[in-house]
N, C-alpha and C. Protein backbone atom coordinates (compact mmCIF):
# COMPACT_ATOMS: atom_id res chain seq x y z
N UNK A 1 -8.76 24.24 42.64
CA UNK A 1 -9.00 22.82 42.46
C UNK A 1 -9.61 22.53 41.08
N UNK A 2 -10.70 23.30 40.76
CA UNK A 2 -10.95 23.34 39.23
C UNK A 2 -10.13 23.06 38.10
N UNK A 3 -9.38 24.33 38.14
CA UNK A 3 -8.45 24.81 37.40
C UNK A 3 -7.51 23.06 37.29
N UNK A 4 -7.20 22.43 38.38
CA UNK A 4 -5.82 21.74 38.09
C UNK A 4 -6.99 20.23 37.34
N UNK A 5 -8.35 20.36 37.88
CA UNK A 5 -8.86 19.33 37.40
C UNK A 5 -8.97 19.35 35.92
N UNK A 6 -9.07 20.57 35.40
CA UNK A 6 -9.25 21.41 33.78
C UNK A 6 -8.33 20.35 33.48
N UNK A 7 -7.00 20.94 33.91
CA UNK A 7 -5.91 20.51 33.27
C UNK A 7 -5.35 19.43 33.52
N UNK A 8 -5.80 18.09 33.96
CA UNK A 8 -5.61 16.89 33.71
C UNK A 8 -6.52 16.63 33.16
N UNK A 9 -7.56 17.02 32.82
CA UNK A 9 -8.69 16.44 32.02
C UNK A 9 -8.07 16.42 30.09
N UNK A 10 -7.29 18.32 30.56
CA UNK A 10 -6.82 18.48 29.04
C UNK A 10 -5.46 17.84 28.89
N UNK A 11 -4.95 17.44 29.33
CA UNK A 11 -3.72 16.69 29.37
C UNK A 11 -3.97 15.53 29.03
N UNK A 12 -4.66 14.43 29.69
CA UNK A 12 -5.76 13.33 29.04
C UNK A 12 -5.96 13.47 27.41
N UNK A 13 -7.09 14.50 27.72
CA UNK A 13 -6.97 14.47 25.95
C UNK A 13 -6.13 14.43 25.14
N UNK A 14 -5.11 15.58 25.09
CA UNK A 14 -3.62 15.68 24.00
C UNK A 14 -2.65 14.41 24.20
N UNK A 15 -3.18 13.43 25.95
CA UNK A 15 -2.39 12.20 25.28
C UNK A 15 -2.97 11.58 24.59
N UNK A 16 -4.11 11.11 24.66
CA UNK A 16 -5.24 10.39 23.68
C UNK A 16 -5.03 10.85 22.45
N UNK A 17 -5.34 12.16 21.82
CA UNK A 17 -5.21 12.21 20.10
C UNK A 17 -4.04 12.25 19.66
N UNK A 18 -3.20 13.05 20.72
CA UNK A 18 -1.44 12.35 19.51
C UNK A 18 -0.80 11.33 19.79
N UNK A 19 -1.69 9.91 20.21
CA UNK A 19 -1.06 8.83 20.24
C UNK A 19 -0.58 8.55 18.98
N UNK A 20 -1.52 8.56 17.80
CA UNK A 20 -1.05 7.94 16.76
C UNK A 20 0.06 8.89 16.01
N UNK A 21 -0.29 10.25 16.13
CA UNK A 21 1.68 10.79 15.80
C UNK A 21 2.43 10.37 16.19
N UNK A 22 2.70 10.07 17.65
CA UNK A 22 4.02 9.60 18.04
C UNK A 22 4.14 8.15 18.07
N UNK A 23 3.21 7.28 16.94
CA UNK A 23 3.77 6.07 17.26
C UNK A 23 5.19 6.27 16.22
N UNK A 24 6.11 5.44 16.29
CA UNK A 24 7.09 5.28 15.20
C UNK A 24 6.81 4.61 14.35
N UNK A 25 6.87 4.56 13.19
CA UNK A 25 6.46 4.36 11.51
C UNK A 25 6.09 2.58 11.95
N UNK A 26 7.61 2.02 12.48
CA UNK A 26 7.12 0.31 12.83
C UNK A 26 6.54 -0.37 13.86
N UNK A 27 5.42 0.76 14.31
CA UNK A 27 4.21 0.66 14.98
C UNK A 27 2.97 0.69 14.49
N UNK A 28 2.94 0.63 12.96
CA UNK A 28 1.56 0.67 12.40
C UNK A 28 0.52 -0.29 12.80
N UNK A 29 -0.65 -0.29 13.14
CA UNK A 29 -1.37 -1.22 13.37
C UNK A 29 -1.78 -2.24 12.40
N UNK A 30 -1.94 -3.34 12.65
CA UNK A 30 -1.44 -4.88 11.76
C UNK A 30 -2.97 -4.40 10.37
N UNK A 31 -4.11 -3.59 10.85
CA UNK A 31 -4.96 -3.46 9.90
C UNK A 31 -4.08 -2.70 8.41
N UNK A 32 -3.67 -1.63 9.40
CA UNK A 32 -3.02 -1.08 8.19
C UNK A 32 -1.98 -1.59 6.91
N UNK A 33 -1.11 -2.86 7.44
CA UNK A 33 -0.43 -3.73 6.45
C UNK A 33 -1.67 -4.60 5.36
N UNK A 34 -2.98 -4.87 6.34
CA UNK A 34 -3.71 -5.68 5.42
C UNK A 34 -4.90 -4.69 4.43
N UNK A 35 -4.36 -3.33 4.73
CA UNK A 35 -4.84 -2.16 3.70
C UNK A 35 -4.39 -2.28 2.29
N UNK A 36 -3.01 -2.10 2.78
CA UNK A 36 -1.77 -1.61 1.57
C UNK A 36 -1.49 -3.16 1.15
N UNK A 37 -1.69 -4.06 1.55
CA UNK A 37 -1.54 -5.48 0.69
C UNK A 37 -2.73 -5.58 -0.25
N UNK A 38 -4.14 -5.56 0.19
CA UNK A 38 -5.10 -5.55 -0.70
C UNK A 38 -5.21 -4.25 -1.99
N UNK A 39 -4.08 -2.93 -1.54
CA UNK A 39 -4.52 -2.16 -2.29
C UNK A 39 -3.34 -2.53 -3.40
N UNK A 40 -2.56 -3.07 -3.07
CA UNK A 40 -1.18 -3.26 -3.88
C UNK A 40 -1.72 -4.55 -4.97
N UNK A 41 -2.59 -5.44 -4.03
CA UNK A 41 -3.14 -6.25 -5.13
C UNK A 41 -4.10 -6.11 -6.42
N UNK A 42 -4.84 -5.12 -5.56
CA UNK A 42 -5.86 -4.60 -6.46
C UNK A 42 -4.83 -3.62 -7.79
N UNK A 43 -4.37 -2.90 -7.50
CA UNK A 43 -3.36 -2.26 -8.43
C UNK A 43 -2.74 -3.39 -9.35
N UNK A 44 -1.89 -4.68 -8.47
CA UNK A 44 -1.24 -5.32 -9.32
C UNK A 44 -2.75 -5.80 -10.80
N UNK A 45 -3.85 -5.98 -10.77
CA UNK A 45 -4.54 -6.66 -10.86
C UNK A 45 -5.15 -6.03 -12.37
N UNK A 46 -5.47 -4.66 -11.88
CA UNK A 46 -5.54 -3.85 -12.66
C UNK A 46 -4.29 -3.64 -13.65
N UNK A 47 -3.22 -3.49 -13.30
CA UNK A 47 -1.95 -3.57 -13.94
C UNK A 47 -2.33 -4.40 -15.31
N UNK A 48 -2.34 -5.63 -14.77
CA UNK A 48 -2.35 -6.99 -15.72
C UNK A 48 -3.40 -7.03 -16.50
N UNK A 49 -4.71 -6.05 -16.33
CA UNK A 49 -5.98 -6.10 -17.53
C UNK A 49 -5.11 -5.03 -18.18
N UNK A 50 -4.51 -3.99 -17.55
CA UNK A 50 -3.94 -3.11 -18.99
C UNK A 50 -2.97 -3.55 -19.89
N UNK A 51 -2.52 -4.58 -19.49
CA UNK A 51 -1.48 -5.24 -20.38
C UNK A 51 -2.50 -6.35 -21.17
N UNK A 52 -2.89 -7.26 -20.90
CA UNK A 52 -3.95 -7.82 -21.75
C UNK A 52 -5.11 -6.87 -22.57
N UNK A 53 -5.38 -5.92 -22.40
CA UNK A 53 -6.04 -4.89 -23.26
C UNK A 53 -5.43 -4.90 -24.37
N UNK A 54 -3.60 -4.68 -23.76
CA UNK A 54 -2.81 -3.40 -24.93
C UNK A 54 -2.48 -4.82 -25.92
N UNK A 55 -2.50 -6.30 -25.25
CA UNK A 55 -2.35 -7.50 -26.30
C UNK A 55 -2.99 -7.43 -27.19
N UNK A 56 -4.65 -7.07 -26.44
CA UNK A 56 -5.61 -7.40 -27.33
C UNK A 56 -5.74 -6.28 -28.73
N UNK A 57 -5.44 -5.20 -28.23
CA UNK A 57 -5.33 -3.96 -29.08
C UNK A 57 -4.51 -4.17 -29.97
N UNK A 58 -3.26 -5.09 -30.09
CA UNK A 58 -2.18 -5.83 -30.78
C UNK A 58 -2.50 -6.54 -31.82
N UNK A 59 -3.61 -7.70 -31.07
CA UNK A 59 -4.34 -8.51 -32.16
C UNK A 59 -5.21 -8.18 -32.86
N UNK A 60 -5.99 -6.30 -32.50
CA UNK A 60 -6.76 -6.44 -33.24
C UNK A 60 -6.75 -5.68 -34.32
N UNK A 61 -5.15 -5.12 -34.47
CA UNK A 61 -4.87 -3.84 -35.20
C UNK A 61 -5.14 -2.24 -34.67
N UNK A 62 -5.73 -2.39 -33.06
CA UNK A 62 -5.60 -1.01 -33.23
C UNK A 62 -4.56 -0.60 -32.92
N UNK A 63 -3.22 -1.41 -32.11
CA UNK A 63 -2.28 -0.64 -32.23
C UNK A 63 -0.96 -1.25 -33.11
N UNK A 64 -0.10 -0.64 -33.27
CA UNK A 64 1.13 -1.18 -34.40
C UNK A 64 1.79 -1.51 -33.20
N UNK A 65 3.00 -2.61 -34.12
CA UNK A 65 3.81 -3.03 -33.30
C UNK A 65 4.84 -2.51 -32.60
N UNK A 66 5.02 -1.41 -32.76
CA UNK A 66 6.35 -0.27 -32.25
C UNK A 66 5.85 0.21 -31.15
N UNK A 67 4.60 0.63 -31.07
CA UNK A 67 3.13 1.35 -29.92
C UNK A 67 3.54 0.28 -29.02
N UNK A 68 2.91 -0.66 -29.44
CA UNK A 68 2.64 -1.79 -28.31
C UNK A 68 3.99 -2.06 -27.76
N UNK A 69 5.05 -2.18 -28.16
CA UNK A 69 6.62 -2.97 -27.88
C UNK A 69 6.70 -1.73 -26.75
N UNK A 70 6.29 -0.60 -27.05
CA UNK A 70 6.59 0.40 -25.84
C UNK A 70 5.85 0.51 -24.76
N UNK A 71 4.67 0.51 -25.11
CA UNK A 71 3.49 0.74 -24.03
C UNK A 71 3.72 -0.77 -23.46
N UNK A 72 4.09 -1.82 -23.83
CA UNK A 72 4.02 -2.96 -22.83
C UNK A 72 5.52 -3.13 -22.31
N UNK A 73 6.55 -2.38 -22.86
CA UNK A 73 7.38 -2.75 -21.62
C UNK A 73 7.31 -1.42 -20.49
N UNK A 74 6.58 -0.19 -20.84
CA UNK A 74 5.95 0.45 -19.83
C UNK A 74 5.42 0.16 -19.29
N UNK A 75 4.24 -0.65 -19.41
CA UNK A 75 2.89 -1.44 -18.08
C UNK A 75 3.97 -2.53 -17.43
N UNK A 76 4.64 -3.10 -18.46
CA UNK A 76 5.38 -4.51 -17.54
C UNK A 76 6.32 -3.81 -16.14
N UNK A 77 7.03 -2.88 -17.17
CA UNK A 77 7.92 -2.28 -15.22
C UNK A 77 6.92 -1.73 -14.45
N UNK A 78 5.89 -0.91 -14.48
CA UNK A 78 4.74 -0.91 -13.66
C UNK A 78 4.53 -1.52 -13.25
N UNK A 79 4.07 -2.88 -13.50
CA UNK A 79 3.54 -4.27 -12.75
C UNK A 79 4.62 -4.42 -11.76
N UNK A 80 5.94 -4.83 -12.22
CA UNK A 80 7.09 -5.14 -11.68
C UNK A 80 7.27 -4.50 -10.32
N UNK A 81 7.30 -3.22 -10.42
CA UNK A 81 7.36 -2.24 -9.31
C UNK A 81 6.01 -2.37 -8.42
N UNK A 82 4.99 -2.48 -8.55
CA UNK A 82 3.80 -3.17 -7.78
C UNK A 82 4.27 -4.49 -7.34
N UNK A 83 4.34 -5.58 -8.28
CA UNK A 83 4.93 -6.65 -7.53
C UNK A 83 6.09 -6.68 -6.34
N UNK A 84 6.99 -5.65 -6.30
CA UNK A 84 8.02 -5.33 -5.42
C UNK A 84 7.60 -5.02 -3.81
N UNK A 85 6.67 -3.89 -4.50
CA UNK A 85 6.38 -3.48 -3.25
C UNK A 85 5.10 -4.11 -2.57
N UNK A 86 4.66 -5.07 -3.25
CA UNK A 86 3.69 -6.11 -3.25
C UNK A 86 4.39 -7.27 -1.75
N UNK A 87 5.34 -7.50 -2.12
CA UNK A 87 6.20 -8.72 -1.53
C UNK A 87 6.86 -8.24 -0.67
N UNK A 88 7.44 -7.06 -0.83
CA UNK A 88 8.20 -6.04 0.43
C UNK A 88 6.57 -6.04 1.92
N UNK A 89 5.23 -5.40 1.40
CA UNK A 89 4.30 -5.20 1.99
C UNK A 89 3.94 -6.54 3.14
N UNK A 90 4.41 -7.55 2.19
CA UNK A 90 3.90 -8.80 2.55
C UNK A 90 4.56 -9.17 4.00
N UNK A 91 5.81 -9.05 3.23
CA UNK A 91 7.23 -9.83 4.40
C UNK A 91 7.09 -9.05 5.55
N UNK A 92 6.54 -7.42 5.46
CA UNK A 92 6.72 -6.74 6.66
C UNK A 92 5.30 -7.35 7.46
N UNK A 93 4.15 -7.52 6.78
CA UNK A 93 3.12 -7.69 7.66
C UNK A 93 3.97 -9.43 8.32
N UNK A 94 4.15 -10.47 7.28
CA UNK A 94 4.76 -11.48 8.45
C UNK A 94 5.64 -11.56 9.29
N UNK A 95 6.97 -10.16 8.93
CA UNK A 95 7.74 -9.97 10.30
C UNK A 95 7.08 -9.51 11.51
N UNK A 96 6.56 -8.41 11.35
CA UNK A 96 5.11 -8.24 12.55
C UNK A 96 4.06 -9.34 12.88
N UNK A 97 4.35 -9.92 12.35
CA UNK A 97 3.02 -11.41 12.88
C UNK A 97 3.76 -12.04 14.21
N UNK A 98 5.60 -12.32 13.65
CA UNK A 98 6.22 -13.13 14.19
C UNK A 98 6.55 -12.06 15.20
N UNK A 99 6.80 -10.86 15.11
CA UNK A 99 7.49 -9.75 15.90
C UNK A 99 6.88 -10.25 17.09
N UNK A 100 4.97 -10.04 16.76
CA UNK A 100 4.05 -9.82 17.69
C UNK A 100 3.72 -11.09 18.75
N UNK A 101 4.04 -12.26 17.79
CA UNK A 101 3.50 -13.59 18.02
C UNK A 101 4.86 -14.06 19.31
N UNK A 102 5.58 -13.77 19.27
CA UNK A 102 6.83 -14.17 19.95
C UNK A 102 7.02 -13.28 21.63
């Protein structure tokens, strides 16, 4: 009797901790979309002081114009690609709003 109580007790457990392995990817919990939106913002955000830096570095001579023409259309597709997945992040947390809400 022990023994079988052991082992629903441990059975219990291993369902409890690999719940969150086996959820499927479009089961994330709604916190986690409002993670990766704030972190995508914060990135975008940061993005945009390194590009106003590399302006300012423009205006002030420390860098030439060939430097800068490169390094800012490098930060700009950076931004770009943050913004993407910025708006992708977004639409999925409001398809799950509506998924959930309905």
């Amino acid at each position: 009797m022990v023994v079988v109580l052991a082992f629903l007790v441990l059975l219990v457990v291993v369902v409890v901790v690999t719940a969150p392995l086996r959820r499927r990817d479009g089961e994330r919990p709604p916190e986690h979309h409002a993670e990766r939106v704030a972190d995508l913002e914060a990135a975008r955000e940061a993005k945009y002081h390194e590009i106003r830096d590399a302006e300012l570095d423009l205006r002030t001579g420390k860098l030439q114009e060939r430097d800068f023409d490169e390094l800012n259309t490098s930060l700009r597709a950076e931004a770009l690609a943050i913004l993407t997945k910025l708006e992708a992040a977004r639409a999925e947390g409001a398809e799950e709003a509506t998924t959930r809400g309905a």
